[in-house]
Each structure stands twice: as C-alpha cells, then as structure tokens.
Protein backbone atom coordinates (compact mmCIF):
# COMPACT_ATOMS: atom_id res chain seq x y z
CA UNK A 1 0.00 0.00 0.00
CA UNK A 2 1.44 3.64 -1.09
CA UNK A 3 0.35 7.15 0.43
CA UNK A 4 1.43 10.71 -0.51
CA UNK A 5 5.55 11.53 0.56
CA UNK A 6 6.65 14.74 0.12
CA UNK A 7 10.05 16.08 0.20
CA UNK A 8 11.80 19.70 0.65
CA UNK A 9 14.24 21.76 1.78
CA UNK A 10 13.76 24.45 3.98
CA UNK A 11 16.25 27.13 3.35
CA UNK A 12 15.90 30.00 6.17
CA UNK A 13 19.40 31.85 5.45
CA UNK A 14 21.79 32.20 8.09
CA UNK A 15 20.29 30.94 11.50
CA UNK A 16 21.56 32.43 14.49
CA UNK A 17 21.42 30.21 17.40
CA UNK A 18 20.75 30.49 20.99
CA UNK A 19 24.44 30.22 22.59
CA UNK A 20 26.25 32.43 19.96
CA UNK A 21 27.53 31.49 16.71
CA UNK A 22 25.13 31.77 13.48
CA UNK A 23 25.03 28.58 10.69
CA UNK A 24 25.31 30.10 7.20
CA UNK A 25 22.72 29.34 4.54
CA UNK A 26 21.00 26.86 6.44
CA UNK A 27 18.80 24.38 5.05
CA UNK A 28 16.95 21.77 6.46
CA UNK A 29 15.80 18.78 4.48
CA UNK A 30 12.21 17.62 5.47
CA UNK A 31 10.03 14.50 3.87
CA UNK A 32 6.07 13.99 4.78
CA UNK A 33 3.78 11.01 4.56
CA UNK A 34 0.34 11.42 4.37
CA UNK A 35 -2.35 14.14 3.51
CA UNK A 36 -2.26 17.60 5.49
CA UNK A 37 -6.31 17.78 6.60
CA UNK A 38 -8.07 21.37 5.75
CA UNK A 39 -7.78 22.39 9.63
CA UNK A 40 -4.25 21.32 9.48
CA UNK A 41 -4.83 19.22 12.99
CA UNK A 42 -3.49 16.24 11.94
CA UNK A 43 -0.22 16.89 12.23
CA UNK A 44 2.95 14.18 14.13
CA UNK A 45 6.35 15.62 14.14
CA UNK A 46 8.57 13.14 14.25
CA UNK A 47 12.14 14.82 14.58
CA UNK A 48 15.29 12.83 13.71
CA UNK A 49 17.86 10.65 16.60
CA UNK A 50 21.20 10.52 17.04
CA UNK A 51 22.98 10.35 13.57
CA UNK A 52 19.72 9.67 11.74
CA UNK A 53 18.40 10.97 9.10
CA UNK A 54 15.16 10.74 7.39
CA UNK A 55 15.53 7.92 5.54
CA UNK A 56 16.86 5.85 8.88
CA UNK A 57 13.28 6.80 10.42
CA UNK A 58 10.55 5.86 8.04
CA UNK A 59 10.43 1.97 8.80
CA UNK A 60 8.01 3.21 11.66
CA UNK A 61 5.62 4.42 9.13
CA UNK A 62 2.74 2.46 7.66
CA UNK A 63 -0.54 1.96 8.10
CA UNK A 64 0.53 -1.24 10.10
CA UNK A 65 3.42 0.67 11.72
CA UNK A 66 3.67 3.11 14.72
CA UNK A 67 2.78 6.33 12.43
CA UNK A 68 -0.45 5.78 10.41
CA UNK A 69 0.02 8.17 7.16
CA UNK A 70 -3.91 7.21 6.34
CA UNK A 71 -4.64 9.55 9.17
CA UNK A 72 -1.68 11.73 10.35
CA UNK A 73 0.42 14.13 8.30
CA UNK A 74 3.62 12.98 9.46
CA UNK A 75 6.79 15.54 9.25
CA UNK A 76 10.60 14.78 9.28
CA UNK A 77 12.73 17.06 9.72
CA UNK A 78 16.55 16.66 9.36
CA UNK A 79 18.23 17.51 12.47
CA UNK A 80 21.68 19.76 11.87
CA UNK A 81 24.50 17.70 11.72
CA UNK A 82 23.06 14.34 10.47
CA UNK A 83 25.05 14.80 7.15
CA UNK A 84 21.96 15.65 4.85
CA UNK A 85 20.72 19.00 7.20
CA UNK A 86 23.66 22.12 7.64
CA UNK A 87 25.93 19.89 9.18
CA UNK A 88 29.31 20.48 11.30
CA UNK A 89 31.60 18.63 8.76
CA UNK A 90 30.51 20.96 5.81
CA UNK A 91 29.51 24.33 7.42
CA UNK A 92 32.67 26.61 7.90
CA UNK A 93 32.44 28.47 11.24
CA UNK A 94 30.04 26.12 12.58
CA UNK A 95 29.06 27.20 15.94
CA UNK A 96 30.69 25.29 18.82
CA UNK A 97 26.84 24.37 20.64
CA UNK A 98 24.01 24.09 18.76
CA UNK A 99 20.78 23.62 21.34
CA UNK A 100 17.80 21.67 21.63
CA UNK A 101 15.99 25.22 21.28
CA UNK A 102 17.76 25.94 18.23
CA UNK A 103 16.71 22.66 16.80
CA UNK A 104 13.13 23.33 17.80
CA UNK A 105 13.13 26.81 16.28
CA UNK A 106 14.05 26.16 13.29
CA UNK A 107 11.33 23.42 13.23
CA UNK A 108 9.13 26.00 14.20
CA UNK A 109 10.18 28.14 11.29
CA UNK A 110 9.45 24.99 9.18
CA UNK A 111 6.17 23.98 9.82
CA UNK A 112 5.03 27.52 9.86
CA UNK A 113 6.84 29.01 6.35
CA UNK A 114 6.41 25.59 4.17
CA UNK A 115 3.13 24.19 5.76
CA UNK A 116 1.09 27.21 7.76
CA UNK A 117 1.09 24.78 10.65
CA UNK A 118 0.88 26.45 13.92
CA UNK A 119 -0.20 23.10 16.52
CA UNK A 120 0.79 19.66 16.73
CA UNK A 121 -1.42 16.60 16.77
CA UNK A 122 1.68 14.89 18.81
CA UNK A 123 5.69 15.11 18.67
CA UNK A 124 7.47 11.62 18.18
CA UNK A 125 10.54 10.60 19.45
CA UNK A 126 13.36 8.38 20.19
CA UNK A 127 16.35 9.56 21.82
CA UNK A 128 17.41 12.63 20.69
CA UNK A 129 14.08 12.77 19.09
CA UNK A 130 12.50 11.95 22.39
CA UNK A 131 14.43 15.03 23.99
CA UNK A 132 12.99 17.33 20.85
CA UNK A 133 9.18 15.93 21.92
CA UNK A 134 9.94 17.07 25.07
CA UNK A 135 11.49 20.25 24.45
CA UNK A 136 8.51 21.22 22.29
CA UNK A 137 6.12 20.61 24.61
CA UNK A 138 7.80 22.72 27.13
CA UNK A 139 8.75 25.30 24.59
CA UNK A 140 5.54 25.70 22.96
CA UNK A 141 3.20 24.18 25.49
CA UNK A 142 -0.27 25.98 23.68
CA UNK A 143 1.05 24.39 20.21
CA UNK A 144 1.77 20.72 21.48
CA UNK A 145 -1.24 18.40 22.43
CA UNK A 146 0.68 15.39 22.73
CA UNK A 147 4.55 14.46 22.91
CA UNK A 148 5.65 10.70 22.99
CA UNK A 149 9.24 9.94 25.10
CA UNK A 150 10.61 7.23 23.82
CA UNK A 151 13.44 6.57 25.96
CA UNK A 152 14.45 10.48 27.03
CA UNK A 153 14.55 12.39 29.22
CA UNK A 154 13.81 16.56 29.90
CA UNK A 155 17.14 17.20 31.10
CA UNK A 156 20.09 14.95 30.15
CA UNK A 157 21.03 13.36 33.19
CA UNK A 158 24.45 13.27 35.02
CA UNK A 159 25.24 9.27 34.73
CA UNK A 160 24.50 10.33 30.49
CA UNK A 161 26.79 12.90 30.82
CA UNK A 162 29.36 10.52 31.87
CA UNK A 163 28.75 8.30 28.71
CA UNK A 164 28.94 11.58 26.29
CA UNK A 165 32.03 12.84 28.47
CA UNK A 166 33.25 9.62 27.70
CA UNK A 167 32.91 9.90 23.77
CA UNK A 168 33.26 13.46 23.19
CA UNK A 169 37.05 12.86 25.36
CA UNK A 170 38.06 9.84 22.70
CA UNK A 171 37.30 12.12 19.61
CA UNK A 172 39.15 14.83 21.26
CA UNK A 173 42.30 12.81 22.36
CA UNK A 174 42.42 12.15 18.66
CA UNK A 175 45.64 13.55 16.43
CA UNK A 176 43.64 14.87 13.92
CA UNK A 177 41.58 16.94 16.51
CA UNK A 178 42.14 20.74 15.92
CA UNK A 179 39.86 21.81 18.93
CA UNK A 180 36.26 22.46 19.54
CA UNK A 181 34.66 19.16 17.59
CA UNK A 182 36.80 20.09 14.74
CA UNK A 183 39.06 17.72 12.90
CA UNK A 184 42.22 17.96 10.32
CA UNK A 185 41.26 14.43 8.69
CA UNK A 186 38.89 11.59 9.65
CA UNK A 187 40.03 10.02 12.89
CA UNK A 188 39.79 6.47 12.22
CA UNK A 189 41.36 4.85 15.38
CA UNK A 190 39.27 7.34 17.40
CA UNK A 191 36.19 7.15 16.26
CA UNK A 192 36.60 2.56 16.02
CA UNK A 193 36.81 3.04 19.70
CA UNK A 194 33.87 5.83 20.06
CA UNK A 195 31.77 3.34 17.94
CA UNK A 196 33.03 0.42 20.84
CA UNK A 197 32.24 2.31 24.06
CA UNK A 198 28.63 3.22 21.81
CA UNK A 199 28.10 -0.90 21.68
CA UNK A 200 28.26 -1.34 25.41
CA UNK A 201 26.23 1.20 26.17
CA UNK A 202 23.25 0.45 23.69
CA UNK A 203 22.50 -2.45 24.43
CA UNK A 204 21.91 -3.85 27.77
CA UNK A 205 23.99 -6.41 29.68
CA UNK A 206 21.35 -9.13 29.58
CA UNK A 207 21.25 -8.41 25.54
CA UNK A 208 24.93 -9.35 25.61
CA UNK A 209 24.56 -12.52 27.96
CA UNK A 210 21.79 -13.80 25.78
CA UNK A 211 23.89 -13.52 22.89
CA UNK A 212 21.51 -11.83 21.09
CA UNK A 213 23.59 -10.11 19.02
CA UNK A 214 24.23 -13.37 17.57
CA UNK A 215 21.03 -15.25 17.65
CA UNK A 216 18.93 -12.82 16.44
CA UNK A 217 21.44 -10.12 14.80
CA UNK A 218 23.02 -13.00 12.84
CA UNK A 219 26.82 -12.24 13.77
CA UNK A 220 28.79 -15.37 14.18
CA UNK A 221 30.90 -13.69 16.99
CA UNK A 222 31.42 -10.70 19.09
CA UNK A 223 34.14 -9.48 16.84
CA UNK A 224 32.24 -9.39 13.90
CA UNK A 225 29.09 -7.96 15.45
CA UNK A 226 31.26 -4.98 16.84
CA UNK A 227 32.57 -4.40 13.08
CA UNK A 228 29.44 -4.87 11.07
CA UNK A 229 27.06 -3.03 13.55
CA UNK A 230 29.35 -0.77 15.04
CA UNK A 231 32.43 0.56 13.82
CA UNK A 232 31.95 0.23 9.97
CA UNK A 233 28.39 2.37 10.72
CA UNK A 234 30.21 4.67 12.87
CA UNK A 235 33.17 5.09 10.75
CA UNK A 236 30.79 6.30 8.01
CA UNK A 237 29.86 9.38 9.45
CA UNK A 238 32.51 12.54 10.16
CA UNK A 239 33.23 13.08 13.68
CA UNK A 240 32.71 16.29 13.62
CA UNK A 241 29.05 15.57 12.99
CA UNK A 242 29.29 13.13 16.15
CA UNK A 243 30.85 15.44 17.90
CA UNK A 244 28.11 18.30 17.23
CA UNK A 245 25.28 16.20 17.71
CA UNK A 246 26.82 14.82 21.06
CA UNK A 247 27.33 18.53 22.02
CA UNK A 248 23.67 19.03 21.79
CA UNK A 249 22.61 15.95 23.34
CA UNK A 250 24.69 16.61 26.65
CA UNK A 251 23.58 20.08 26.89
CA UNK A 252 19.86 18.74 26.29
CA UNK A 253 17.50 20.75 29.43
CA UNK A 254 14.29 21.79 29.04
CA UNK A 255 15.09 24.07 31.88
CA UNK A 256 17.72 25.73 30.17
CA UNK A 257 19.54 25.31 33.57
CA UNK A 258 17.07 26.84 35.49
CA UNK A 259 14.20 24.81 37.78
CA UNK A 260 13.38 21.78 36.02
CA UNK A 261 10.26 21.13 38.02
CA UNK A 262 8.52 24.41 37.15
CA UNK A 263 9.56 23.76 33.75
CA UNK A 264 7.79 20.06 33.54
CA UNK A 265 5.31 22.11 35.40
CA UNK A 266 4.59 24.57 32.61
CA UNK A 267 4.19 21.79 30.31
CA UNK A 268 0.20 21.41 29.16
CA UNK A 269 0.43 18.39 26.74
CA UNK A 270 -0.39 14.82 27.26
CA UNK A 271 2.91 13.31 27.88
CA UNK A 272 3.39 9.81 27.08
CA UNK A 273 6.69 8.81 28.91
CA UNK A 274 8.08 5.61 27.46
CA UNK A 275 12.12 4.26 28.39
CA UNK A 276 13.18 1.00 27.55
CA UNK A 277 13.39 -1.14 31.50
CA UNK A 278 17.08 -1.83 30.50
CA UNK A 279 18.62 0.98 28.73
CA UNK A 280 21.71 2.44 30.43
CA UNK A 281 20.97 6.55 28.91
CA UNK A 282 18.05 7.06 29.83
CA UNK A 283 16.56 4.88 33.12
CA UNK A 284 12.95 4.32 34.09
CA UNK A 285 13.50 6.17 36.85
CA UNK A 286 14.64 9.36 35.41
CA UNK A 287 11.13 9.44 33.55
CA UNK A 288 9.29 8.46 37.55
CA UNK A 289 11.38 11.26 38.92
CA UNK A 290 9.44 13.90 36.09
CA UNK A 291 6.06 12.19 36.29
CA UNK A 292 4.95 14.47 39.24
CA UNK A 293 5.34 17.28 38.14
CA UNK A 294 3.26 16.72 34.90
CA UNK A 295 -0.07 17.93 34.76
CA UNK A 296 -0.67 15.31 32.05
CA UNK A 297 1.80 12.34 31.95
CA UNK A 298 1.75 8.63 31.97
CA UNK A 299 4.33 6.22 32.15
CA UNK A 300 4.90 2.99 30.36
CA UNK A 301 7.97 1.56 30.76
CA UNK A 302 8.84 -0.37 27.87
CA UNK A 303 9.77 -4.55 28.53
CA UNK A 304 12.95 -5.48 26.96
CA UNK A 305 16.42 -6.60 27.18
CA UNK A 306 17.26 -4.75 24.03
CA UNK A 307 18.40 -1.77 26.21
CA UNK A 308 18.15 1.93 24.46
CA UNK A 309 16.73 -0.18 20.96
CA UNK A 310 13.77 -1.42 22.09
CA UNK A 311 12.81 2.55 21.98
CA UNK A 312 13.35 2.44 18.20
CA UNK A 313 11.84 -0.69 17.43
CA UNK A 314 11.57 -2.57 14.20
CA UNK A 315 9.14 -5.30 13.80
CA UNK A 316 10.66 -7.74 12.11
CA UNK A 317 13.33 -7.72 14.65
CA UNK A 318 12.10 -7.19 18.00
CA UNK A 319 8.17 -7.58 17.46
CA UNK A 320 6.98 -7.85 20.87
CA UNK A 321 8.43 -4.56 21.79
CA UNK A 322 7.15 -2.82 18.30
CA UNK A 323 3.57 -4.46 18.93
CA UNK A 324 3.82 -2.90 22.55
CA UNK A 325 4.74 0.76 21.54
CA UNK A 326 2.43 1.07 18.46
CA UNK A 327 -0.67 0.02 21.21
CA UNK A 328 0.69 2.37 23.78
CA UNK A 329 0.71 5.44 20.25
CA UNK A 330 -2.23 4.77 19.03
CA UNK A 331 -4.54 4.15 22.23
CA UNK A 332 -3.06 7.88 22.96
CA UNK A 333 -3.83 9.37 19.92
CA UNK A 334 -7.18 7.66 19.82
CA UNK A 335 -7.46 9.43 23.69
C-alpha cells in the first residue's frame, strides 16, 4: 500500500542560534507522509535521533506501523549535523553548541513558512528525538497536544553525561583533533573506539549474555558484530558531525539550567513517557522522577532486554516490543 511523501528543503538563510555562533545558509531537508487535513490538525512531528536521518526513520511508518500516514500528516525534519541538514563537517564556522531550542526553532520556522502549521497533533521521538518531543512541549506548550518519550529524558542526566564525556574525550584525544569538535582528517582509530564504548552502552547487559547479538542479529561472533554493527556504521559518518550532535545531546535541558520542576510544570500536553526497563541513557527512573510534576503524563515503561533499541523498534526484529509501543501510540492518539 502507497500514500502521498513529500520532500523539501527548507532554506531560512543564516540561523543564528541560541548560545552564539550563526550557521550560514541553512537548510533543512524535510520529507512527509500522508495528507495535510483542511484544519491542518493532523499533524505528528517526528524529529530525527542521534545520527539519523530521514531515511533511517521511516520503517516506523505504515498503516501497520507506529505512524499511520492514512490519518496523520507525518513531518521529518533533518536535524543539523546528520550529514543531509547544515551539518558540522561541511559548514565553515560552525558554531561550537548548537541547542535543543535551536533545533526546535528552526522546526518552528518549518512547519510555519512551508506548511502554515501552527499546533501539533503529537511530537514523536526516540532519543534525541524523544528530547525534541519534550522540548517542544515545554517550549511551545499551547502548540503541542501530545509528545511521545521514547526513551528520554527533559534534562540529560548526570550518569549520560558521563557516557557523552566519555565519547566526546576519545574524539578529542584524537591527532587529527584541531579543537572544539573540529578535525584535520577523519580520525579512524578514534572514532573505532567511540563506535566500541557506543556498543556497550546500547544495548543492555542481559542483551549481551543472551547472545543476542548473535542469535537474532546473525553475527557469528562478538568481533564481527562490533565491526558490522558498530564501527563500519560509525566510521561512516565525520566526527565532527558526532561530535556536534553529542554537544547538543549533553547540553539537552528543558530548563535551560534553570528549575526543572517548574519547567515540567509549565508543560500542558499529554505526555506519554516511554524508556526501555534496561537501557543504560536514559533509566525508568529518570522518567518516575518527572512524572509528578506533569499535569498530564503517563508512564509505560517499555519490557525489553534490548536496552536503548527497544525505543526504536523494528518489527521484524524485535516484534513484541514494536507491537507494545504502536498500542501504547495509538490508544493515545485515539485518547
């Protein structure tokens, strides 16, 4: 079964962001599936994840899927720095933090200039993603009616800090670093052990001691999974563009480092809070320490031993946690 898909670029010039710095001629790919309704209220944003771009995120989509284009006009933007978006690795003078606010202006800007959307059905996200939903929502609380977490959180929080302290330290320690996420030539060594440090963290320990990532991923050994899955997919994309992205991700606060429970507070959507029970980022009870101070929040923890993935989940791999996320969307949306 087909339905429309549009694609785009939305150029807006040079973008000045929050923390100082501006990204010349900016221009941020989008693609939509589905039909924009006549009162434009049928709107999902579905903003991209770590090193994703739109391409990486459609599999969710499908009248079967997660996202049902049949009913919901579902946008994609690029997020900076995912190689098809302005990007770190191509923009000169690129600006040494790019914020979650920055991302969600320029979304803003999107929606409003291409589409004449002003409110949001729901936001959509995993990850990254998951920490744009929330930003929105807390941004733009009269424009957001829904926002789905999966697996983030509204503030990064200081044991994920230690993982992205942990990357953003091997790129750095790197020859070919030149300072501030900037690099003379691709560093290969660096970034096979920035793609290792990823794999333990991913994943959960009881994914590893099932040996799922051969029974079900289909690598005959550890070795080879950690190449295939891992370093090759790593290695393809510029550090720099790691590096950006992971800037953004650790400074991640809907906040904005100020009270975080007024912020949540402030918040007027229906919040759907859903982490993975094993992932090591972000931990059910980061989500149970927010759910207070909702006015409108649930949480449904998500069963798995695929760690951070089972946030992201694709049915012909892990179908038990895809069946349980698309019930947990669409009873929401139905709501």
């Amino acid at each position: 079964m087909t339905w429309p898909q549009a694609e785009g670029v939305f150029a807006p010039g040079d973008f000045p962001v929050a923390k100082g710095g501006v990204i010349r001629n900016c221009r941020v790919p989008w693609k939509t599936h589905g039909t924009l309704n006549a009162a434009k209220d049928n709107v999902i944003l579905y903003p991209c994840s770590y090193g994703a771009s739109h391409p990486d995120m459609e599999f969710l989509i499908g009248p079967d899927g997660i996202l049902d284009p049949a009913r919901w006009f579902i946008v994609i933007p690029n997020m900076f720095s995912n190689g098809m978006a302005s990007s770190a690795a191509d923009t000169p003078e690129w600006p040494v933090l790019v914020t979650y606010a920055d991302l969600i202006e320029v979304q803003r800007r999107l929606l409003a200039e291409v589409f004449g959307i002003e409110r949001l059905a729901a936001v959509y996200g995993f990850s990254m993603g998951a920490q744009q939903a929330y930003h929105w929502a807390a941004l733009h609380p009269e424009r957001v009616d829904r926002a789905f977490v999966l697996c983030g959180t509204a503030r990064t929080s200081v044991h994920n800090k230690v993982f992205h302290s942990g990357l953003l330290r091997t790129l750095e320690s790197a020859v070919e670093h030149v300072g501030d996420g900037k690099f003379s030539a691709e560093p290969v060594l660096a970034k096979k052990a920035f793609a290792h440090i990823y794999a333990g963290w991913a994943l959960s320990q009881d994914f590893y001691r099932a040996g799922l990532h051969m029974s079900v991923l289909g690598a005959p050994d550890l070795d080879t999974y950690l190449r295939t899955d891992w370093t090759e997919r790593m290695g393809g994309r510029p550090a720099a563009n790691l590096y950006a992205q992971l800037m953004t991700w650790y400074h991640g606060d809907i906040a904005d480092g100020g009270d975080l429970p007024t912020a949540l507070g402030a918040i007027r959507a229906k919040m759907v809070l859903m982490p993975s029970e094993t992932d090591l980022y972000f931990r059910v009870a980061d989500n149970a320490a927010e759910l207070p101070y909702l006015r409108h929040g649930i949480l449904k923890p998500i069963p798995s031993i695929w760690g951070h993935r089972a946030g992201n989940p694709n049915a012909a791999v892990i179908p038990a946690e895809f069946e349980f996320v698309k019930a947990a969307v669409r009873e929401a949306l139905d709501s």
